[in-house]
N, C-alpha and C. Protein backbone atom coordinates (compact mmCIF):
# COMPACT_ATOMS: atom_id res chain seq x y z
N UNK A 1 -4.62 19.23 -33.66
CA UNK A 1 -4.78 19.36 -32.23
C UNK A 1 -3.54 18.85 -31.49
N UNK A 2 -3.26 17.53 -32.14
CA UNK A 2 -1.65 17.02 -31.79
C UNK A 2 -0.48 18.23 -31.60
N UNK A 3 -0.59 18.67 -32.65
CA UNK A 3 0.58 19.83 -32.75
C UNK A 3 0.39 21.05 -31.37
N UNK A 4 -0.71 21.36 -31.29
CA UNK A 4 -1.32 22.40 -30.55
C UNK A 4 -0.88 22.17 -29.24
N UNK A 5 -1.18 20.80 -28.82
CA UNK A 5 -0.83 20.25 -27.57
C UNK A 5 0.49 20.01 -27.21
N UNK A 6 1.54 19.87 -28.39
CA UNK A 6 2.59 19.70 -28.00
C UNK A 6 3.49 20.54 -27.79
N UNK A 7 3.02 21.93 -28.45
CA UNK A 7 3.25 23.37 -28.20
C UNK A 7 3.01 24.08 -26.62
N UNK A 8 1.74 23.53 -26.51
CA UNK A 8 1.36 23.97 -24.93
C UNK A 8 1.72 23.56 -23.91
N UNK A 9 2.65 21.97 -24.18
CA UNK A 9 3.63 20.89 -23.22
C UNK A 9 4.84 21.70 -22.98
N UNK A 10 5.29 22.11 -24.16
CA UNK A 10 6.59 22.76 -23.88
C UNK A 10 6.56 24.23 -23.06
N UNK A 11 5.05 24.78 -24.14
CA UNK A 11 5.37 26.24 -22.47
C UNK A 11 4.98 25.93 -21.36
N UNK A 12 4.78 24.97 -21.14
CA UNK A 12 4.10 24.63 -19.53
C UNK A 12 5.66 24.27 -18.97
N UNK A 13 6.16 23.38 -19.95
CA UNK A 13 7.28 22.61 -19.30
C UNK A 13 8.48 24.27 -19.13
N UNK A 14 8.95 24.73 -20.05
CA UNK A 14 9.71 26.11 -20.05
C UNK A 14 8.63 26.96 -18.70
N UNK A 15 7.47 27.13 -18.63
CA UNK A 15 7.17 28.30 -17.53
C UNK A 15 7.42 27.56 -15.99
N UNK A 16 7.37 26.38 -15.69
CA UNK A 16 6.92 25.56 -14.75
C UNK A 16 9.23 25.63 -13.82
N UNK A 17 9.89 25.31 -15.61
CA UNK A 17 11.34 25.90 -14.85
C UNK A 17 11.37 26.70 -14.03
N UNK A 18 10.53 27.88 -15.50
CA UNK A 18 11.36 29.22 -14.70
C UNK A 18 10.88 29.67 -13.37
N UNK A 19 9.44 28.90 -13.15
CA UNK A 19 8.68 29.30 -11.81
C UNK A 19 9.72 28.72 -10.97
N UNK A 20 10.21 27.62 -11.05
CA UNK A 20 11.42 26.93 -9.76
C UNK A 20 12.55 27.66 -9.52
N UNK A 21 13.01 28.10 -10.65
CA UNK A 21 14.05 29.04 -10.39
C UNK A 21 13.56 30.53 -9.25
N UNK A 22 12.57 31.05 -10.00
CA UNK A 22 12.43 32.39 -9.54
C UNK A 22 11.93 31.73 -7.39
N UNK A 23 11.94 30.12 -7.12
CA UNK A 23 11.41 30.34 -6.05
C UNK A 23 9.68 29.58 -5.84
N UNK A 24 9.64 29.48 -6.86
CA UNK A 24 8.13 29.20 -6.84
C UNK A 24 8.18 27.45 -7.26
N UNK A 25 8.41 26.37 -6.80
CA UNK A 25 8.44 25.28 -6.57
C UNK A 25 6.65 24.53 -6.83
N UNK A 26 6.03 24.89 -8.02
CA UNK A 26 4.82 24.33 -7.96
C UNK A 26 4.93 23.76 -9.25
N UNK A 27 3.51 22.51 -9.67
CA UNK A 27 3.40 21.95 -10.46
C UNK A 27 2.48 22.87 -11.42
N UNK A 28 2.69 21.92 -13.04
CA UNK A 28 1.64 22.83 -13.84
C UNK A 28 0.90 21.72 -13.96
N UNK A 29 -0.50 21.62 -14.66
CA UNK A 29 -1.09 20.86 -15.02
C UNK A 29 -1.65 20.94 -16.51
N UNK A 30 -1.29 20.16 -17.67
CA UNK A 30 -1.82 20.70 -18.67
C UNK A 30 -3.12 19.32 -18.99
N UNK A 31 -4.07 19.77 -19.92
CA UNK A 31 -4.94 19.02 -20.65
C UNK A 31 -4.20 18.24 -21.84
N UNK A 32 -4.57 17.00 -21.96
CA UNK A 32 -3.94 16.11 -23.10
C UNK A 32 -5.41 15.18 -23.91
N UNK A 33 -5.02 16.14 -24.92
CA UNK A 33 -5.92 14.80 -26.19
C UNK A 33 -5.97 14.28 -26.27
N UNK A 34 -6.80 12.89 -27.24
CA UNK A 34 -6.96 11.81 -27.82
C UNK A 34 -5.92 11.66 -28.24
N UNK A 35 -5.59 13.13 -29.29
CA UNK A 35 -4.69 12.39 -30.74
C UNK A 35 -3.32 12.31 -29.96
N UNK A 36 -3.07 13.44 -29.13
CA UNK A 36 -1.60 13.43 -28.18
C UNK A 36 -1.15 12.02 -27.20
N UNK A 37 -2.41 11.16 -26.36
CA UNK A 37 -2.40 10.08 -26.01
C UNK A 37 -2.30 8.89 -26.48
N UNK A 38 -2.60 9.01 -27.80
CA UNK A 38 -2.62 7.19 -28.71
C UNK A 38 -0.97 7.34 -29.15
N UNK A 39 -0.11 8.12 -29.12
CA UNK A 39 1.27 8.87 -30.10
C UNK A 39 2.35 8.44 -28.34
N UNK A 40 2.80 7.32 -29.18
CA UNK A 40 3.84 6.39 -28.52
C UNK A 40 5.11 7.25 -27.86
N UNK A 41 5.06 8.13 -28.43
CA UNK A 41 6.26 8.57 -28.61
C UNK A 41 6.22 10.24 -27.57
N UNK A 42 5.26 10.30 -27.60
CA UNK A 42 4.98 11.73 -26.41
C UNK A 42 5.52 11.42 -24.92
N UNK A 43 5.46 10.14 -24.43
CA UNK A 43 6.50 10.02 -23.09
C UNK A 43 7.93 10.65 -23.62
N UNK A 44 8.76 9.96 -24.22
CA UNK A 44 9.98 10.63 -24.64
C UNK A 44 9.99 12.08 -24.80
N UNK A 45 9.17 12.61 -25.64
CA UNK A 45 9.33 13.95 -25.89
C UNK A 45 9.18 15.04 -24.84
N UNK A 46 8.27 14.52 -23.86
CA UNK A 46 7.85 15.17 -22.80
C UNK A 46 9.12 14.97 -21.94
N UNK A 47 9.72 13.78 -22.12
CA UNK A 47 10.80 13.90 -21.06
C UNK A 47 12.08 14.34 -20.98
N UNK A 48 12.31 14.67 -22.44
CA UNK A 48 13.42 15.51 -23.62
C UNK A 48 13.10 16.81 -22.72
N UNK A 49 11.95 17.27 -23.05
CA UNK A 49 11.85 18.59 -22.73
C UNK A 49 12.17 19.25 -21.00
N UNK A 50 11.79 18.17 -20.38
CA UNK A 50 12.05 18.28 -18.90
C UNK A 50 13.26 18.21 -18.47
N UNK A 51 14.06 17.51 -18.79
CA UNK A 51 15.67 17.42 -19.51
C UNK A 51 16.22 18.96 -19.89
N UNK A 52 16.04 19.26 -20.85
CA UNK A 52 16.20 20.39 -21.85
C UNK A 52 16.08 21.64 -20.74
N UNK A 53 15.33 21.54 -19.66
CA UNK A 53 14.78 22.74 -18.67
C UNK A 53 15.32 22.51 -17.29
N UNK A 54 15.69 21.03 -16.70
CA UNK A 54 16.27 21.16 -15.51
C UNK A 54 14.95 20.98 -14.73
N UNK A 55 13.72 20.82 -15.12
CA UNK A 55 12.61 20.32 -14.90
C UNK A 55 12.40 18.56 -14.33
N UNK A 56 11.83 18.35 -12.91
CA UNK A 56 11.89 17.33 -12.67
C UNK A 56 10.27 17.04 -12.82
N UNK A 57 10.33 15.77 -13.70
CA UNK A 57 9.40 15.17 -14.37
C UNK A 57 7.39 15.22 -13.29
N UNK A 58 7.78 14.78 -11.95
CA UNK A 58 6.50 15.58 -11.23
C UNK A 58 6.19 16.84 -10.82
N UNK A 59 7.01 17.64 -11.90
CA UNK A 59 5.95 19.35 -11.64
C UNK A 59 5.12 19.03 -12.66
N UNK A 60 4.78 18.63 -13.76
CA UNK A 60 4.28 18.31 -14.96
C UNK A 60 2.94 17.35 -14.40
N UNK A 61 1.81 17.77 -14.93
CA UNK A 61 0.76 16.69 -14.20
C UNK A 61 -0.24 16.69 -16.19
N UNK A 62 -0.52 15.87 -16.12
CA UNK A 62 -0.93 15.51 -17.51
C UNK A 62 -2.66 14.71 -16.95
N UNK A 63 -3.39 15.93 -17.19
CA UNK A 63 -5.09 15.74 -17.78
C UNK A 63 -5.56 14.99 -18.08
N UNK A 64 -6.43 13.91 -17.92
CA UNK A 64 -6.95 13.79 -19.29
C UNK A 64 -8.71 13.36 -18.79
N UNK A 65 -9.69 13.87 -19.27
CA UNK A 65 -11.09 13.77 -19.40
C UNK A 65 -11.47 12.56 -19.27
N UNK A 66 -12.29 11.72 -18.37
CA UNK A 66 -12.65 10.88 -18.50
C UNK A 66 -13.21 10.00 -20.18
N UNK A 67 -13.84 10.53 -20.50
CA UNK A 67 -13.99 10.35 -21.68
C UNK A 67 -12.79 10.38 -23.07
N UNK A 68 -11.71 11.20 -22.46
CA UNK A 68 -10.72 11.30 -24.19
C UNK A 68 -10.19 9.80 -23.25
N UNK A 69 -9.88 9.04 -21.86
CA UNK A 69 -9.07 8.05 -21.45
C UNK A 69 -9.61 6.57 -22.10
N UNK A 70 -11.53 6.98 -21.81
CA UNK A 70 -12.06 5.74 -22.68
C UNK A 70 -12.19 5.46 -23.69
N UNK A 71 -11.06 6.49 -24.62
CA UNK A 71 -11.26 5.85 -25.94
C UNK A 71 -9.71 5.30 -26.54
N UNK A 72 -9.75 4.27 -27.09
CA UNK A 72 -8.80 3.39 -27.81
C UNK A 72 -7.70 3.37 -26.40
N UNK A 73 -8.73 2.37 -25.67
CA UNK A 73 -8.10 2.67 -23.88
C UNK A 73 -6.87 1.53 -24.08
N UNK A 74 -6.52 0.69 -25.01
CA UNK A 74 -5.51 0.20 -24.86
C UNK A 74 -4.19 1.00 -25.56
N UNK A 75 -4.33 1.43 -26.35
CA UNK A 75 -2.91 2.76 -26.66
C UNK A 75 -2.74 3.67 -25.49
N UNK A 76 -4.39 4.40 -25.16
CA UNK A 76 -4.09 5.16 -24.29
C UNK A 76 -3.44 4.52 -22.51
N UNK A 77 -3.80 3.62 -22.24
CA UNK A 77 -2.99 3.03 -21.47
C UNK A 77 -1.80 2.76 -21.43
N UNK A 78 -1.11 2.24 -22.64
CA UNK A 78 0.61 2.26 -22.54
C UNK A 78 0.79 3.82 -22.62
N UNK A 79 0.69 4.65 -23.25
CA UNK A 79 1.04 5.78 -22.95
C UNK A 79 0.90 6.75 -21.65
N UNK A 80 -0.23 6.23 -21.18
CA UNK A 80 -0.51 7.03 -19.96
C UNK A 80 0.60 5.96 -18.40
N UNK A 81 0.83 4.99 -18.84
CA UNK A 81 1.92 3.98 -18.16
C UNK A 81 2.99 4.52 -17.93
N UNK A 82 3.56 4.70 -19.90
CA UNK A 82 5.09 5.18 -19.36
C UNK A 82 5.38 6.25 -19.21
N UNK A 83 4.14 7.48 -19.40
CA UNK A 83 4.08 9.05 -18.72
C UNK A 83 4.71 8.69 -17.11
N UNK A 84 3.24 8.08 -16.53
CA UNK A 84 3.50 7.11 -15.14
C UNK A 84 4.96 7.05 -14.59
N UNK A 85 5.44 6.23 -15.26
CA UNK A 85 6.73 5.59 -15.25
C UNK A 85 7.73 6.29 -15.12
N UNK A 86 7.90 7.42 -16.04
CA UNK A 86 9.15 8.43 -16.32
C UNK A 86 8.60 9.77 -15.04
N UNK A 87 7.89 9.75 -14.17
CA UNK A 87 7.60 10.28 -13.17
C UNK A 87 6.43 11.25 -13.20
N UNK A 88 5.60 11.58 -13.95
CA UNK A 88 4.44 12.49 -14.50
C UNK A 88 3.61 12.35 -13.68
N UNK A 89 2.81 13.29 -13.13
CA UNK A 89 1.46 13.00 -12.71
C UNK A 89 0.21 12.94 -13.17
N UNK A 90 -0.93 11.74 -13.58
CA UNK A 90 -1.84 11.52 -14.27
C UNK A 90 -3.11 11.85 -13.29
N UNK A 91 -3.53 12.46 -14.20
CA UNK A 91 -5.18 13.21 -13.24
C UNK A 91 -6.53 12.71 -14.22
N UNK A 92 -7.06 12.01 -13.99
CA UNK A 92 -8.54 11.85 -15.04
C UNK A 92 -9.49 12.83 -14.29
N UNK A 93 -9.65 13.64 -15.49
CA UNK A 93 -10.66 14.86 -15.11
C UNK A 93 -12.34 14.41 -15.43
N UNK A 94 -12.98 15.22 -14.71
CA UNK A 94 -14.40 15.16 -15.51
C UNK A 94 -14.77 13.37 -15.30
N UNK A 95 -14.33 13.04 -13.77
CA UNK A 95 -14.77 11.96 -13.45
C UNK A 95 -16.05 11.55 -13.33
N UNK A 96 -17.11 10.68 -13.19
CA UNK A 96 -18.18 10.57 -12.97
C UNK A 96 -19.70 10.89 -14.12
N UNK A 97 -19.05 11.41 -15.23
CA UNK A 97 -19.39 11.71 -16.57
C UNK A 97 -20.58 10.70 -17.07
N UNK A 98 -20.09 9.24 -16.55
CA UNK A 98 -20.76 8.14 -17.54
C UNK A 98 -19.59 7.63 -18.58
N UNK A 99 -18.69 7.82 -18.89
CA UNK A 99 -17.70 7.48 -19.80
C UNK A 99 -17.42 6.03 -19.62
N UNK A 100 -16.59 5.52 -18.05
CA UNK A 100 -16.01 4.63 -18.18
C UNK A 100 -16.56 3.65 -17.39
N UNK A 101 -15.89 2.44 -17.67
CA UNK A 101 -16.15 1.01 -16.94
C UNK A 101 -15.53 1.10 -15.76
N UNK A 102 -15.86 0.86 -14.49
CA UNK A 102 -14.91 0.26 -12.96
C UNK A 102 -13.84 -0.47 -14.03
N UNK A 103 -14.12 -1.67 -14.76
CA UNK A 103 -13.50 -2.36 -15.18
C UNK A 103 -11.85 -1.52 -15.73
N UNK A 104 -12.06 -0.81 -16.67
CA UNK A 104 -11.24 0.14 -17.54
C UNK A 104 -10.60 1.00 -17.01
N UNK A 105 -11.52 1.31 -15.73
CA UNK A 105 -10.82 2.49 -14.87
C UNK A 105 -9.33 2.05 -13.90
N UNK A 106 -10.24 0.89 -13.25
CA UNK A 106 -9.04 0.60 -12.48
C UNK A 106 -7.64 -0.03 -12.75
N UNK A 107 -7.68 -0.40 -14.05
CA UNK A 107 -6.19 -0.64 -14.92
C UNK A 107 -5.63 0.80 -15.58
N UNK A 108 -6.05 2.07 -15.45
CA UNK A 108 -5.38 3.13 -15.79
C UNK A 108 -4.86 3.81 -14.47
N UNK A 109 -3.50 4.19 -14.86
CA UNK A 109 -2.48 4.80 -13.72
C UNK A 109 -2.36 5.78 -13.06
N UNK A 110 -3.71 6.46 -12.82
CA UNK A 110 -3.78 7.57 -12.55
C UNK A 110 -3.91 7.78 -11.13
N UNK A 111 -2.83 9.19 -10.67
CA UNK A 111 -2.76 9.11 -9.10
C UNK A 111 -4.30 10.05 -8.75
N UNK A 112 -4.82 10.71 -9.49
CA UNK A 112 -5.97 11.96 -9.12
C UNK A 112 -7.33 11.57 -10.03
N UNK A 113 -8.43 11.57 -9.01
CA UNK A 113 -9.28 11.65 -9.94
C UNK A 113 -9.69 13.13 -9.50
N UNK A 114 -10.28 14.10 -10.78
CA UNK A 114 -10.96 15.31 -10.35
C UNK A 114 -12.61 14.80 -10.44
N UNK A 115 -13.32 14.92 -9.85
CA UNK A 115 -15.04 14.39 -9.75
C UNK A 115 -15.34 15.84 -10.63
N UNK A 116 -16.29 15.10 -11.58
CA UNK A 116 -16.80 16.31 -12.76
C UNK A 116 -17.99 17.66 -11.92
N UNK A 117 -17.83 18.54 -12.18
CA UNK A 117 -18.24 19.87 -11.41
C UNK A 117 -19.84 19.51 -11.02
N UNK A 118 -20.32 18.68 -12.00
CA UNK A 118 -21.89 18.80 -11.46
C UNK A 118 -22.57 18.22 -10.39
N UNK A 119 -21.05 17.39 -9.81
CA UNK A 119 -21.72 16.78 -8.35
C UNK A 119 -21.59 17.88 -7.54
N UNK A 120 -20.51 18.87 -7.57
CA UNK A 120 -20.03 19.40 -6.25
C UNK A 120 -21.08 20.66 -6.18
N UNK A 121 -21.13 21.04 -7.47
CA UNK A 121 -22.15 22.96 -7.45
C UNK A 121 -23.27 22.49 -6.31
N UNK A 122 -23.70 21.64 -6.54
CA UNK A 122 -25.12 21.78 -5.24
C UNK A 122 -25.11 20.99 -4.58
N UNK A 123 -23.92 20.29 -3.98
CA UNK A 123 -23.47 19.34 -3.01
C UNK A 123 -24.22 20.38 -1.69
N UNK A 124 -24.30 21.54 -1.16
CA UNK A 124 -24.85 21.57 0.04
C UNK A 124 -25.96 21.66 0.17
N UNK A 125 -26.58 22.05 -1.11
CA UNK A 125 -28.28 21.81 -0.99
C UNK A 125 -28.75 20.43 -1.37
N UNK A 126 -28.18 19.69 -1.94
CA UNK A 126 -28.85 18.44 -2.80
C UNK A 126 -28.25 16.97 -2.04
N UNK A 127 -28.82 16.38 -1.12
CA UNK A 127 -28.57 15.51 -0.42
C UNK A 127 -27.72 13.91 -1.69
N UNK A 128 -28.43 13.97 -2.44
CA UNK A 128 -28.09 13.02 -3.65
C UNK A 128 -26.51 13.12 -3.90
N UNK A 129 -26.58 14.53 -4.63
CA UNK A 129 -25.19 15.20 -4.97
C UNK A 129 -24.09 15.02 -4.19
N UNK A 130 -24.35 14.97 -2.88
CA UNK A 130 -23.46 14.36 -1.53
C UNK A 130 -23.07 13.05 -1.77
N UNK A 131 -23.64 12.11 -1.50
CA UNK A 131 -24.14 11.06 -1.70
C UNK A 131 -22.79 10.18 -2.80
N UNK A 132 -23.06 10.49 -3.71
CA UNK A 132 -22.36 10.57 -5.00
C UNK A 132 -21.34 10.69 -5.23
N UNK A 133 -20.92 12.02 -4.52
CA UNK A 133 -19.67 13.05 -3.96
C UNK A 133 -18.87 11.56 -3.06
N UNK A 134 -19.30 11.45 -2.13
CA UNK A 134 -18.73 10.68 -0.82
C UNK A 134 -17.87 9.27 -1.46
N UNK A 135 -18.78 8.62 -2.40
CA UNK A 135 -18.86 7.41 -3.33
C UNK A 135 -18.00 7.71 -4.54
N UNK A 136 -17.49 8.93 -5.07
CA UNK A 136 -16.27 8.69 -5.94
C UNK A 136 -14.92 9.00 -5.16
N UNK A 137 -15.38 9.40 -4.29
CA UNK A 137 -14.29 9.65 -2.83
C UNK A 137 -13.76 8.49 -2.32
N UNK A 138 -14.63 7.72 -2.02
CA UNK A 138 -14.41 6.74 -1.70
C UNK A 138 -13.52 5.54 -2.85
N UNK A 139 -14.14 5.88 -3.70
CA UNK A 139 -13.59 5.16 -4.96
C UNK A 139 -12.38 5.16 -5.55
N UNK A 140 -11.73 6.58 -4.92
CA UNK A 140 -10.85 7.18 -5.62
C UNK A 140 -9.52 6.21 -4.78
N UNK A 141 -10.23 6.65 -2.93
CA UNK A 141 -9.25 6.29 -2.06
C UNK A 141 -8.71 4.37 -2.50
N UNK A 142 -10.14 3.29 -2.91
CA UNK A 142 -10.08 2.29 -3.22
C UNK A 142 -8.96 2.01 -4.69
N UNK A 143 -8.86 3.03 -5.78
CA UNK A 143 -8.20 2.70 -6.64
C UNK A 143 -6.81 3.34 -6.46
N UNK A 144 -6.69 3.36 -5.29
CA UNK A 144 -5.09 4.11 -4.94
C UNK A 144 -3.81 3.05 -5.07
């Protein structure tokens, strides 16, 4: 899966150039694994490649599932740091899941949370779903 992912870094990172060149100035966003997040060494490579393309390091926004962040959250933390660091943008997807601790959450570097789809589908009929909605909103703005 490691390999897979690091294949799909580079065409993101190569299509995300050529979109700047042709005019089109937007970010990509790819999904990142377990096995791709505990691997010390994927800040560098990712930033080789951005290098390699003339690519500046925040068109690149790097995924990751609430759940792949809570696991072996201290590797995945230095790594998701010096992604951070070397200019990347970190998004924890599939927020609100049940996965993580307040505790765990708020020591990871992430500028985006995405709130997981099942609050929002019936956010206008389901008063709760609102509710919920408002409160990782709020949460999000608090861990800024």
């Amino acid at each position: 899966m490691k390999e897979m992912t690091m294949r799909i870094m580079a065409i993101a990172v190569r299509d995300a150039a050529a979109l700047q060149k042709l005019g089109f100035p937007l970010a990509v966003s790819v999904n990142m694994t377990i096995s791709t997040l505990i691997d010390l060494a994927v800040p560098d490579h990712l930033e080789k490649l951005c290098k390699e393309h003339a690519l500046a390091p925040e068109k690149i926004n790097i995924e990751v599932t609430e759940g792949e962040a809570m696991r072996e959250v201290r590797r995945v933390m230095d790594v998701l740091t010096r992604l951070r660091l070397r200019g990347f943008g970190l998004a924890i997807d599939d927020f609100g899941t049940g996965y993580s601790s307040l505790r765990e959450l708020q020591r990871l570097p992430f500028g985006v949370m995405k709130m997981d789809k099942s609050f929002v589908l019936d956010m206008a009929d389901n008063r709760d779903s609102q509710v919920i909605a408002h409160t990782i909103i709020d949460l999000g703005h608090i861990f800024r």
